[in-house]
N, C-alpha and C. Protein backbone atom coordinates (compact mmCIF):
# COMPACT_ATOMS: atom_id res chain seq x y z
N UNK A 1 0.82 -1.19 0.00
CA UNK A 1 0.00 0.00 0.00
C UNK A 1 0.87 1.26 0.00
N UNK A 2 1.65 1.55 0.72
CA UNK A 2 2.58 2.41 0.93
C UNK A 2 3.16 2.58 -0.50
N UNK A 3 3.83 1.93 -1.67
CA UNK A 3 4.31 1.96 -2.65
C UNK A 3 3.44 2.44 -3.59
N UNK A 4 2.25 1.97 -3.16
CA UNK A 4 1.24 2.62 -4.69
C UNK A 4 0.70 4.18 -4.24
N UNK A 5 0.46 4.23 -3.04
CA UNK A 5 0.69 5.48 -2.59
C UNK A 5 1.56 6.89 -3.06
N UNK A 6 2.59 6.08 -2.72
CA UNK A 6 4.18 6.86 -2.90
C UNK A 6 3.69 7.12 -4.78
N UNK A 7 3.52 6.06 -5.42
CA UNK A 7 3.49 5.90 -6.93
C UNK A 7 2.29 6.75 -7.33
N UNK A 8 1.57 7.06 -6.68
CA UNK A 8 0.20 7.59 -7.02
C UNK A 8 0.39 9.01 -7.53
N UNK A 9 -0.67 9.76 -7.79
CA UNK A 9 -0.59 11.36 -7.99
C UNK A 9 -1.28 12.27 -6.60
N UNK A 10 -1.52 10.89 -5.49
CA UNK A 10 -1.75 11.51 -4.53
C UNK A 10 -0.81 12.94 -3.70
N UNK A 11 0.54 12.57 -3.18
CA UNK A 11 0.91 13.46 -3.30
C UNK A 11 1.43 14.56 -3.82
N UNK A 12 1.36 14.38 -5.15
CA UNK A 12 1.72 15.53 -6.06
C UNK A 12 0.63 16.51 -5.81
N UNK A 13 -0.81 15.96 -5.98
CA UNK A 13 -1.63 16.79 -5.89
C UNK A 13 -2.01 17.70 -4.66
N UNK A 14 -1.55 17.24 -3.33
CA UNK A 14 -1.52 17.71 -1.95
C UNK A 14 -0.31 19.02 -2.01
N UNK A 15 0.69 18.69 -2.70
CA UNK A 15 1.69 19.58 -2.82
C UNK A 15 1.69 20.50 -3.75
N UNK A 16 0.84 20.74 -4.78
CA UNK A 16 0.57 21.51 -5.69
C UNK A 16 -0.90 22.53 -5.11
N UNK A 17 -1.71 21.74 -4.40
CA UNK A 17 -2.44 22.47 -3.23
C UNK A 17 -1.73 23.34 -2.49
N UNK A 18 -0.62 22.98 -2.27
CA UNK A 18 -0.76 23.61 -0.61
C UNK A 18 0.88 24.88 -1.27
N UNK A 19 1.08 24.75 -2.60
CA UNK A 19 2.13 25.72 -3.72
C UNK A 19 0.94 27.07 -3.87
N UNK A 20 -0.27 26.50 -3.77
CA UNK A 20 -1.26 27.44 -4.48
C UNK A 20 -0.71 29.08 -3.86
N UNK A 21 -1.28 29.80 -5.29
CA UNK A 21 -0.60 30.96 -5.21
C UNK A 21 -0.91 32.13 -3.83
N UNK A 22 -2.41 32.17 -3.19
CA UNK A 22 -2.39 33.09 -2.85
C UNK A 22 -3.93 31.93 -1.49
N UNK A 23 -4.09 32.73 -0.76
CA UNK A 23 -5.35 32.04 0.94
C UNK A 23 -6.24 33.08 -0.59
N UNK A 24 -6.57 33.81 -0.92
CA UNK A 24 -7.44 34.10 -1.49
C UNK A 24 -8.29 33.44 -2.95
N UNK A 25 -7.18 33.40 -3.65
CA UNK A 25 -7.16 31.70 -4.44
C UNK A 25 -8.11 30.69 -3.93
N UNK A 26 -7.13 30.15 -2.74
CA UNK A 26 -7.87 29.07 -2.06
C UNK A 26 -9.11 29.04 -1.60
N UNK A 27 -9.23 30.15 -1.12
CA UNK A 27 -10.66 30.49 -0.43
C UNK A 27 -11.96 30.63 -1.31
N UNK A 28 -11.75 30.18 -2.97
CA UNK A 28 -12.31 29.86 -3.54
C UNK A 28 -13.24 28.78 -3.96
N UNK A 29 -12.05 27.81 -3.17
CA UNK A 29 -12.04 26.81 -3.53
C UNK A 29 -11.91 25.97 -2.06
N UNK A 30 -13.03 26.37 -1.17
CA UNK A 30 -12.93 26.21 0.44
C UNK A 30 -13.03 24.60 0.09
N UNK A 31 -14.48 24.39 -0.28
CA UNK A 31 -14.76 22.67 0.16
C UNK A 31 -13.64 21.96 -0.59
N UNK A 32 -13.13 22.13 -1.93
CA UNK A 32 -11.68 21.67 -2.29
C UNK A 32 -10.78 21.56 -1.05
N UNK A 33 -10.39 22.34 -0.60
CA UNK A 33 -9.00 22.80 0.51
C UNK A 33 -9.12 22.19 1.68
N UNK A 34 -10.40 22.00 2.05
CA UNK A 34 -10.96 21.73 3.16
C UNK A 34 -10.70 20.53 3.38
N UNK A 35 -11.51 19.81 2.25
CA UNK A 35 -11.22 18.12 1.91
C UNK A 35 -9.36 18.30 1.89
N UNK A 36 -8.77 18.56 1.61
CA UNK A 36 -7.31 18.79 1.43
C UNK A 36 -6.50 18.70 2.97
N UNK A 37 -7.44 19.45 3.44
CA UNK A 37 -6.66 19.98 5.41
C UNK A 37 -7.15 18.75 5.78
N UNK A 38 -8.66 17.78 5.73
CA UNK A 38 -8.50 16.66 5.65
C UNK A 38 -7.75 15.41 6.33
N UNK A 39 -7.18 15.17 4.71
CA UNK A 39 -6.55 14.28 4.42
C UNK A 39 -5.08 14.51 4.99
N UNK A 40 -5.06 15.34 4.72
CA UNK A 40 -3.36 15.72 5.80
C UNK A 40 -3.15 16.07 7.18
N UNK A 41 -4.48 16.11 7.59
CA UNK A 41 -4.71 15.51 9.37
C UNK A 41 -4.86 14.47 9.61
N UNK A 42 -5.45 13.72 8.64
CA UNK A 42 -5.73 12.58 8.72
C UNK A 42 -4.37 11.17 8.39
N UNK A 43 -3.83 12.15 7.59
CA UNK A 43 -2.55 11.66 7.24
C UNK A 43 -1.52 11.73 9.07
N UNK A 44 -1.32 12.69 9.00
CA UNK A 44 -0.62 12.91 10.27
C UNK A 44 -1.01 12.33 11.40
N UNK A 45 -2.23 11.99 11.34
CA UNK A 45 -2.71 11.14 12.83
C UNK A 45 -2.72 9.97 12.84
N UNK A 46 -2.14 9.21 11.25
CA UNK A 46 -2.14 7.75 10.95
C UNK A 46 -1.00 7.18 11.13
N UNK A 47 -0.58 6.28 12.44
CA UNK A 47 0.95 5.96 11.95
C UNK A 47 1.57 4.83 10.88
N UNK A 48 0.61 4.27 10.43
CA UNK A 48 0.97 4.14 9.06
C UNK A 48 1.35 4.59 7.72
N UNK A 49 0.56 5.99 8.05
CA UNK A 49 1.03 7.00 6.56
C UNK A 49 1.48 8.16 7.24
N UNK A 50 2.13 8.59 8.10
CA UNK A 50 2.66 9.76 9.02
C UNK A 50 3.53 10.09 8.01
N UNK A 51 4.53 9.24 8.06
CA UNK A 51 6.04 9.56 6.83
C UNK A 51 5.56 9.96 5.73
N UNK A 52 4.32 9.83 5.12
CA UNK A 52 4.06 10.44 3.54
C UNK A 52 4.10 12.13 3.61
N UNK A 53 3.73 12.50 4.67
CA UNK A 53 4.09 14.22 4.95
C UNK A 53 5.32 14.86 5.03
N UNK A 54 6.18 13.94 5.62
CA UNK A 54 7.47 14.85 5.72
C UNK A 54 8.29 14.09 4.00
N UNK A 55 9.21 14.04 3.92
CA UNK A 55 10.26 14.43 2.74
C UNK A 55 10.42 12.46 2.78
N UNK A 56 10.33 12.12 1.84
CA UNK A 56 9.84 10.71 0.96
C UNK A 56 11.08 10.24 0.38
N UNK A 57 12.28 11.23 -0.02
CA UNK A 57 13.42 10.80 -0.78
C UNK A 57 12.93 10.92 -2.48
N UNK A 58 14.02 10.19 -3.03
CA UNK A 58 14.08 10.53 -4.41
C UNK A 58 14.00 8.91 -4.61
N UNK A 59 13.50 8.27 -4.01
CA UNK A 59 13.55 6.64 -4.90
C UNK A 59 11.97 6.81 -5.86
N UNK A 60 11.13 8.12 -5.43
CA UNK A 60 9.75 7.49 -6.58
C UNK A 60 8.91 8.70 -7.46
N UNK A 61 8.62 7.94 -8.32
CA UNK A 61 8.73 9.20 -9.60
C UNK A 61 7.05 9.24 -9.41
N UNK A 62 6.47 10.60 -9.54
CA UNK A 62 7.35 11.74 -9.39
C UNK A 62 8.17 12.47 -7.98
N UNK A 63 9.24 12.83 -8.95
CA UNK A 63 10.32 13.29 -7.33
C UNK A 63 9.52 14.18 -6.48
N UNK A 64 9.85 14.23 -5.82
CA UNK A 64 8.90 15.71 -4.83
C UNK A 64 9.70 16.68 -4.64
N UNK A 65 9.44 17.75 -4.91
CA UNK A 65 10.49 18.99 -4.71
C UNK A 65 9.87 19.62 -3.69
N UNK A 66 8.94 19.82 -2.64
CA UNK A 66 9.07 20.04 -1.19
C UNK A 66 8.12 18.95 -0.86
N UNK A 67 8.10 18.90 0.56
CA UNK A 67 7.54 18.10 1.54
C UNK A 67 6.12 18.92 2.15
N UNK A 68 5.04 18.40 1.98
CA UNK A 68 3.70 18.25 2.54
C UNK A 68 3.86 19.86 3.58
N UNK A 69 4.62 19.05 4.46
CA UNK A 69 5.12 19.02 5.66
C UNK A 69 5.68 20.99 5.67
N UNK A 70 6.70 20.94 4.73
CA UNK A 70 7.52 22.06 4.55
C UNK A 70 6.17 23.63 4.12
N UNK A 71 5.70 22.62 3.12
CA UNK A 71 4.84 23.64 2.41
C UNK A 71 3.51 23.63 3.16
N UNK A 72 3.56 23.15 4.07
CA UNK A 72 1.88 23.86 4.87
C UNK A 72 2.29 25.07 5.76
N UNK A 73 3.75 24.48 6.20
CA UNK A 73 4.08 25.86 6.91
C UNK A 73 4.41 26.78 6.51
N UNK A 74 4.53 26.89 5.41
CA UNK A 74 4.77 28.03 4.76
C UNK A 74 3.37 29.20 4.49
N UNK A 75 2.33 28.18 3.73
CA UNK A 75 0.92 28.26 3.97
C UNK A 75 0.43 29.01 5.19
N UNK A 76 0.90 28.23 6.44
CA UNK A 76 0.34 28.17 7.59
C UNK A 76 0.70 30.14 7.70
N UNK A 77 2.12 29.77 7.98
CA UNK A 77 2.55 31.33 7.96
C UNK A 77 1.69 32.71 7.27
N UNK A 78 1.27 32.26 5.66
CA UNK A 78 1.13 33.33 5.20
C UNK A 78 -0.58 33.26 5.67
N UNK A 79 -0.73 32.44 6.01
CA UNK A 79 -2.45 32.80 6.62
C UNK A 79 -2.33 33.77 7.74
N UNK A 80 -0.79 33.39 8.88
CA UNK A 80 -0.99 34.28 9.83
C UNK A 80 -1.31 35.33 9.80
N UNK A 81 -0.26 35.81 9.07
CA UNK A 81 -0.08 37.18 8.13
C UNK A 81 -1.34 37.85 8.08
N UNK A 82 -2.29 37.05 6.95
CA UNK A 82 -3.18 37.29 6.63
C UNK A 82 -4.55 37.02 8.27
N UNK A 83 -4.54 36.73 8.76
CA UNK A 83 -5.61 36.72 9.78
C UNK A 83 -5.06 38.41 10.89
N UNK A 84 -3.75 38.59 11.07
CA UNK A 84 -2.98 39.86 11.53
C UNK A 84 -3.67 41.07 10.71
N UNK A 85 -3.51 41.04 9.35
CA UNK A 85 -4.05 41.93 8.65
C UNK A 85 -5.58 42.40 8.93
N UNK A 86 -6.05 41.08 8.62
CA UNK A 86 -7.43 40.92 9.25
C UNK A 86 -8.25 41.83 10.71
N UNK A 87 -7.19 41.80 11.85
CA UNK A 87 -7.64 42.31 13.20
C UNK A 87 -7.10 43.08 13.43
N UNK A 88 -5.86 43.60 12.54
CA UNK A 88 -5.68 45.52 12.42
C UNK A 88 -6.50 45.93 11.99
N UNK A 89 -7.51 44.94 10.39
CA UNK A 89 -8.29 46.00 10.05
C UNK A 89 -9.58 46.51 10.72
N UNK A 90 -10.22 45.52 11.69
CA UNK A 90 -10.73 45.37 12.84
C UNK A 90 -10.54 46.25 13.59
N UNK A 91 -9.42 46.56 14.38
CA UNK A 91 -9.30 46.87 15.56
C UNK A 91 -9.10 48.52 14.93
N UNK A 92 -8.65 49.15 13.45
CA UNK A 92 -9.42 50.44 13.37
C UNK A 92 -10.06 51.46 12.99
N UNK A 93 -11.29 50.55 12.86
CA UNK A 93 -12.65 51.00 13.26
C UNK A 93 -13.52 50.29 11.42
N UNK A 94 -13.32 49.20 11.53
CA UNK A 94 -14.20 49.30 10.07
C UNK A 94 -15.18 48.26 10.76
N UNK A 95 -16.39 49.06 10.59
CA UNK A 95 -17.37 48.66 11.70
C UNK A 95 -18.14 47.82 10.62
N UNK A 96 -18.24 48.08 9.53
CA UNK A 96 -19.40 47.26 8.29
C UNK A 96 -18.84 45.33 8.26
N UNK A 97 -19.83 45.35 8.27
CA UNK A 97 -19.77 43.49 7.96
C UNK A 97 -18.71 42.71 7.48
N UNK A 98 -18.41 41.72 7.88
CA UNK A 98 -17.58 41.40 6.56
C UNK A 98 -18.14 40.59 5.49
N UNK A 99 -17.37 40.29 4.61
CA UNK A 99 -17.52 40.21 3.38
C UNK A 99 -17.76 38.93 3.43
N UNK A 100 -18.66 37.53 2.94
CA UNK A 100 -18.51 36.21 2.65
C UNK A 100 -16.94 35.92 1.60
N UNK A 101 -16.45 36.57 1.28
CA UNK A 101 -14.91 36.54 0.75
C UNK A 101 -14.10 36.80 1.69
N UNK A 102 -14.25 37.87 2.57
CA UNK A 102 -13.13 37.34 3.96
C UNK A 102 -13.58 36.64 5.17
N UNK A 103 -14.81 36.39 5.28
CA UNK A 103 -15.52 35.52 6.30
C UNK A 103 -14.45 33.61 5.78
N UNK A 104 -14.34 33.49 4.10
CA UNK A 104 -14.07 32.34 3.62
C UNK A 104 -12.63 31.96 3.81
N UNK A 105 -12.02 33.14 4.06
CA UNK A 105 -10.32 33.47 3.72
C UNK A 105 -10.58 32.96 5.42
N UNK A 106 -10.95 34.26 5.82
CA UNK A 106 -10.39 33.97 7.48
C UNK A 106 -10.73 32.29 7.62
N UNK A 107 -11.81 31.56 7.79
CA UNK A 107 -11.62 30.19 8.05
C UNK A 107 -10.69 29.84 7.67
N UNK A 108 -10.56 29.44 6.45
CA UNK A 108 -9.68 28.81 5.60
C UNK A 108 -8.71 28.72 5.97
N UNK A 109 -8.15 30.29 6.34
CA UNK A 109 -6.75 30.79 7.14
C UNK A 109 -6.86 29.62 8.53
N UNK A 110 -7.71 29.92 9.42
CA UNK A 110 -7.83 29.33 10.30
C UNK A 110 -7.71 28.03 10.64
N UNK A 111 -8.20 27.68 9.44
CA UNK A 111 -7.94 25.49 9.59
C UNK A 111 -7.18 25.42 8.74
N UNK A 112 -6.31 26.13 8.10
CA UNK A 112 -4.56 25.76 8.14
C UNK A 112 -3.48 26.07 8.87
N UNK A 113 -4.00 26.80 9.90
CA UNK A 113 -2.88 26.78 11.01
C UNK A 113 -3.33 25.51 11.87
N UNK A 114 -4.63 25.64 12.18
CA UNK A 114 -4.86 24.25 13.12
C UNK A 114 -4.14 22.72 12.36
N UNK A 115 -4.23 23.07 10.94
CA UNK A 115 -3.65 21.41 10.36
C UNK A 115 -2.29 21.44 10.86
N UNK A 116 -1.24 22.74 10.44
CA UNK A 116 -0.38 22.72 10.86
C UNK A 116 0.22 22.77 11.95
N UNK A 117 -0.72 22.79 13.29
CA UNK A 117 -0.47 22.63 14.29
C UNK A 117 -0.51 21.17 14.96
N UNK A 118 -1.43 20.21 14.14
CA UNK A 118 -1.75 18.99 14.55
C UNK A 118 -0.42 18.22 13.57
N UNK A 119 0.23 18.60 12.52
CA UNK A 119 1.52 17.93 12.00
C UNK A 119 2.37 18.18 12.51
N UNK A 120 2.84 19.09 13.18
CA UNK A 120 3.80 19.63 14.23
C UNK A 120 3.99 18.92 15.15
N UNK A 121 2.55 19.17 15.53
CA UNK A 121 2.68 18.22 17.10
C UNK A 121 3.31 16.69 16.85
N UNK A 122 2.48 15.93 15.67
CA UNK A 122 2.83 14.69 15.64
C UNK A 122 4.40 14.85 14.88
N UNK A 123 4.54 15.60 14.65
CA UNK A 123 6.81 15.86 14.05
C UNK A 123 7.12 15.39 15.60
N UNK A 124 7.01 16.46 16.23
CA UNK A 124 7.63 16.47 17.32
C UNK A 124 7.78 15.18 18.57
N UNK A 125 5.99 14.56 18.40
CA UNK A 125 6.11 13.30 19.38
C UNK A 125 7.03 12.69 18.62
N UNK A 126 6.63 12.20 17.14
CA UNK A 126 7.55 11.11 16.38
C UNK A 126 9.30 11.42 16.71
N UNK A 127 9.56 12.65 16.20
CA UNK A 127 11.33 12.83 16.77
C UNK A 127 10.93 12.57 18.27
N UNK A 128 10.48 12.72 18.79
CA UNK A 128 10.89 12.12 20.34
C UNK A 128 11.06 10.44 20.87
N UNK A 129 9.91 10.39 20.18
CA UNK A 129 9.73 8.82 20.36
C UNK A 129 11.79 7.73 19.48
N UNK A 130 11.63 8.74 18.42
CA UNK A 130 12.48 7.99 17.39
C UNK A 130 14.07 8.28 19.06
N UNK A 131 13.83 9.63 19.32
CA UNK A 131 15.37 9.86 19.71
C UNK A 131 15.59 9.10 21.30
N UNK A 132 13.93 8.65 21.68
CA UNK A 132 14.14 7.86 22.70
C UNK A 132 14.32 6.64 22.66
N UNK A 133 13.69 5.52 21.55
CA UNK A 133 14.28 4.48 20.75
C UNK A 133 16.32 4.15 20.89
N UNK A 134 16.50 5.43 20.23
CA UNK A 134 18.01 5.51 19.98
C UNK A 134 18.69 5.68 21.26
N UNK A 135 18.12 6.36 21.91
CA UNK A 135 19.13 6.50 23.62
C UNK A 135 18.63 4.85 24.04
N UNK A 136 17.18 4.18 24.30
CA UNK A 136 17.71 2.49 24.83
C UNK A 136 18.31 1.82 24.38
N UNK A 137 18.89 1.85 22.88
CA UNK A 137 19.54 0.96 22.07
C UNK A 137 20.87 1.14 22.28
N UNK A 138 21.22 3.16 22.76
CA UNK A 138 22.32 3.07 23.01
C UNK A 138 22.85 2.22 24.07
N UNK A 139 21.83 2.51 25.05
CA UNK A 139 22.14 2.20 26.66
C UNK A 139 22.46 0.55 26.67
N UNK A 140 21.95 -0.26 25.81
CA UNK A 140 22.07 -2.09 25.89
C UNK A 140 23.38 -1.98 24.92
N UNK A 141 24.11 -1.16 24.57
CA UNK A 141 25.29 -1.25 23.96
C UNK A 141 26.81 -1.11 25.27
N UNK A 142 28.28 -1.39 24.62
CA UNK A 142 28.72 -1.33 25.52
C UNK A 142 29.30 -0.30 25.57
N UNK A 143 30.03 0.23 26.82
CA UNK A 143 29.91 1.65 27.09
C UNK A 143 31.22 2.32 25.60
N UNK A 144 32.03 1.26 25.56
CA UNK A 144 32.70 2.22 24.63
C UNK A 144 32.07 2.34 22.77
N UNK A 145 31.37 1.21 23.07
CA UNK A 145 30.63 1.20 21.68
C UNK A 145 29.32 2.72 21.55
N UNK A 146 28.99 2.34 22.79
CA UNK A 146 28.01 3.40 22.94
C UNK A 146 28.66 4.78 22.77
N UNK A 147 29.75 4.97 22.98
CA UNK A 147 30.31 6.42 22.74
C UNK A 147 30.66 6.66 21.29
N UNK A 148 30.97 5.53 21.13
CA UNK A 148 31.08 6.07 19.43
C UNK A 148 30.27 6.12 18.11
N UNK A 149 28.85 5.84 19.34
CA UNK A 149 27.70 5.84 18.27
C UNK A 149 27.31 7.48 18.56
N UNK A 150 27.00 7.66 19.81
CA UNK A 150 26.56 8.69 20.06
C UNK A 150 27.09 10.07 19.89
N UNK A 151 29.10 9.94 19.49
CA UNK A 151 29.85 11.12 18.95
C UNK A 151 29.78 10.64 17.62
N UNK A 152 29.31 10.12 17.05
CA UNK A 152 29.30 9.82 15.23
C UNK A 152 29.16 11.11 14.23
N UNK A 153 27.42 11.55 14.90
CA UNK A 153 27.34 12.71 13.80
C UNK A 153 28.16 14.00 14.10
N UNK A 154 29.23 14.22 15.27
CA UNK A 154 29.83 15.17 16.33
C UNK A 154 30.95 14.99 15.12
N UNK A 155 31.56 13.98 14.69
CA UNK A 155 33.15 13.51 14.82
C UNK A 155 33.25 13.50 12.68
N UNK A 156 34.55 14.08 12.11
CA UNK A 156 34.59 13.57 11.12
C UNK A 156 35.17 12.50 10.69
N UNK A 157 34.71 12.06 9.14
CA UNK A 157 34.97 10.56 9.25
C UNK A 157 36.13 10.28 8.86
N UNK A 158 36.96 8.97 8.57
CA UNK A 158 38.21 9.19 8.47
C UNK A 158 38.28 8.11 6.96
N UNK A 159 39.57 8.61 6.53
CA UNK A 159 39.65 8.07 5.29
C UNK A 159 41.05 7.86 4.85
N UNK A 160 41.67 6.60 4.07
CA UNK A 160 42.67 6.31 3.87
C UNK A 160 43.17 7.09 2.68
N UNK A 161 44.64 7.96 2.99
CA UNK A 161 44.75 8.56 1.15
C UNK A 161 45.83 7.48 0.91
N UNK A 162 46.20 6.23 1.26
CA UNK A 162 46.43 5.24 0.63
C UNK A 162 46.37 4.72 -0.81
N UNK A 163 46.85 4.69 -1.70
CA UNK A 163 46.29 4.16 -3.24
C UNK A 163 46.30 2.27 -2.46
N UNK A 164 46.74 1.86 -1.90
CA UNK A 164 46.17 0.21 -1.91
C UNK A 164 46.78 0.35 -0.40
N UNK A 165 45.72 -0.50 0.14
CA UNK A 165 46.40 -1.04 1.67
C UNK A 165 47.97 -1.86 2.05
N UNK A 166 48.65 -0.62 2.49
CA UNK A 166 49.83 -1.57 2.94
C UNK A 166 51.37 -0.80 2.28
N UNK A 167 50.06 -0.61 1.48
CA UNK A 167 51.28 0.53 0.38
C UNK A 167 51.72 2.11 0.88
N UNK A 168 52.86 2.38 0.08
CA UNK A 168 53.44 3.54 1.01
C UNK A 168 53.60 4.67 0.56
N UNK A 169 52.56 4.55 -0.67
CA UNK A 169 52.46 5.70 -1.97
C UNK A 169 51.16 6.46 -1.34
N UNK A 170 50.87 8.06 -1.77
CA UNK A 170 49.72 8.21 -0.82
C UNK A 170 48.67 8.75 -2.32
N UNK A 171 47.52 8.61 -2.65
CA UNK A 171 46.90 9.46 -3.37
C UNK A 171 46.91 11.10 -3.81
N UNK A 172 47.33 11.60 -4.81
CA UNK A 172 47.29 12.98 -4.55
C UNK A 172 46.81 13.66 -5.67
N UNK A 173 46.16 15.02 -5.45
CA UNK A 173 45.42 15.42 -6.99
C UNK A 173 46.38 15.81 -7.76
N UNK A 174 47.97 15.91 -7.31
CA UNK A 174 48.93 16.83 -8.75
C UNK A 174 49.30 14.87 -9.07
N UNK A 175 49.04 13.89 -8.57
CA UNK A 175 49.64 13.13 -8.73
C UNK A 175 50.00 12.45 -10.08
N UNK A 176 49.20 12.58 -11.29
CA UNK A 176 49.25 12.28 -12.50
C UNK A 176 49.94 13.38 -12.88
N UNK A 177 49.97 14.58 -12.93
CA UNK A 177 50.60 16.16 -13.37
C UNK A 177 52.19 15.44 -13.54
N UNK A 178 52.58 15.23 -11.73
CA UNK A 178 54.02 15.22 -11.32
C UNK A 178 54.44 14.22 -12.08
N UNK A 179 53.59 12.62 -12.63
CA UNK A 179 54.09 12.06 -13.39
C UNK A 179 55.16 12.16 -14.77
N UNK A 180 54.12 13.11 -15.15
CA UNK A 180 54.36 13.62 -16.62
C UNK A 180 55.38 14.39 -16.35
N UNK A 181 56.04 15.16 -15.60
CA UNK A 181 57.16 15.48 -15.52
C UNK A 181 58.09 14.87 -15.80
């Protein structure tokens, strides 16, 4: 399931949603978007399909050039923006109604920060859960093994400029140049 998923035009189309140009755009197109905020709560609250939100890799065509994940917050953001705008214009003095065009925006605005608040949250349990996983696995390791798992991503890696093991010649970039001399 996961593979035909990944293979599908499902997320292309979630990510080309959530690219859309402008909350006013969208707010066109509420019950579209809506169904959209959805599926990507629904996504995020599934731990079977959690990982389809954040960044998937490059093993399946089509590639994804951002993540679900990346681009709601971006979204999320420019709704803020836009709901800020909103309660300056409020707060001075435009006393007339509003408009069923910003009555649509402001929701809209509104249940994309809440989506993005409910993918967040589950980012955050998941890195916790994952980084508490990794500290018991460290801990049943032995203590010096355990240190050199846990300075790994700290430490750089090391590498032989050896041309063959044993040998006493070392690799070098003028090294073909100096030949030809």
């Amino acid at each position: 399931m996961k593979d035909l998923i990944l293979e599908s035009a499902l997320l292309p189309i979630l990510e080309q949603a959530m690219r859309s140009g402008s909350l006013l755009e969208m707010a066109k197109e509420t019950i579209l978007y809506d169904a959209y905020l959805d599926l990507i709560a629904e996504l995020a609250q599934s731990k079977q399909y959690f990982f389809l939100i954040g960044d998937i890799g490059l093993d399946y065509v089509p590639e994804q050039k951002s993540s679900i994940q990346t681009l709601l917050e971006k979204v999320a953001g420019q709704s803020q923006i836009f709901l800020n705008c909103l309660t300056n214009k409020d707060s001075i003095g435009s006393k007339d109604q509003e408009s069923a065009e910003d009555r649509k925006s402001r929701e809209l605005a509104q249940r994309i920060i809440k989506t993005e608040e409910i993918v967040k949250n589950k980012m955050r349990e998941s890195l916790r859960k994952e980084h508490s996983l990794k500290l018991q696995s460290l801990a049943s390791l032995p203590l010096d093994k355990a240190y050199w798992e846990l300075l790994a991503p700290l430490r750089f890696d090391y590498m032989s400029m050896k041309k063959n093991s044993g040998d006493k010649n070392y690799v070098h970039s003028y090294d073909d140049q100096a030949q030809q001399n």
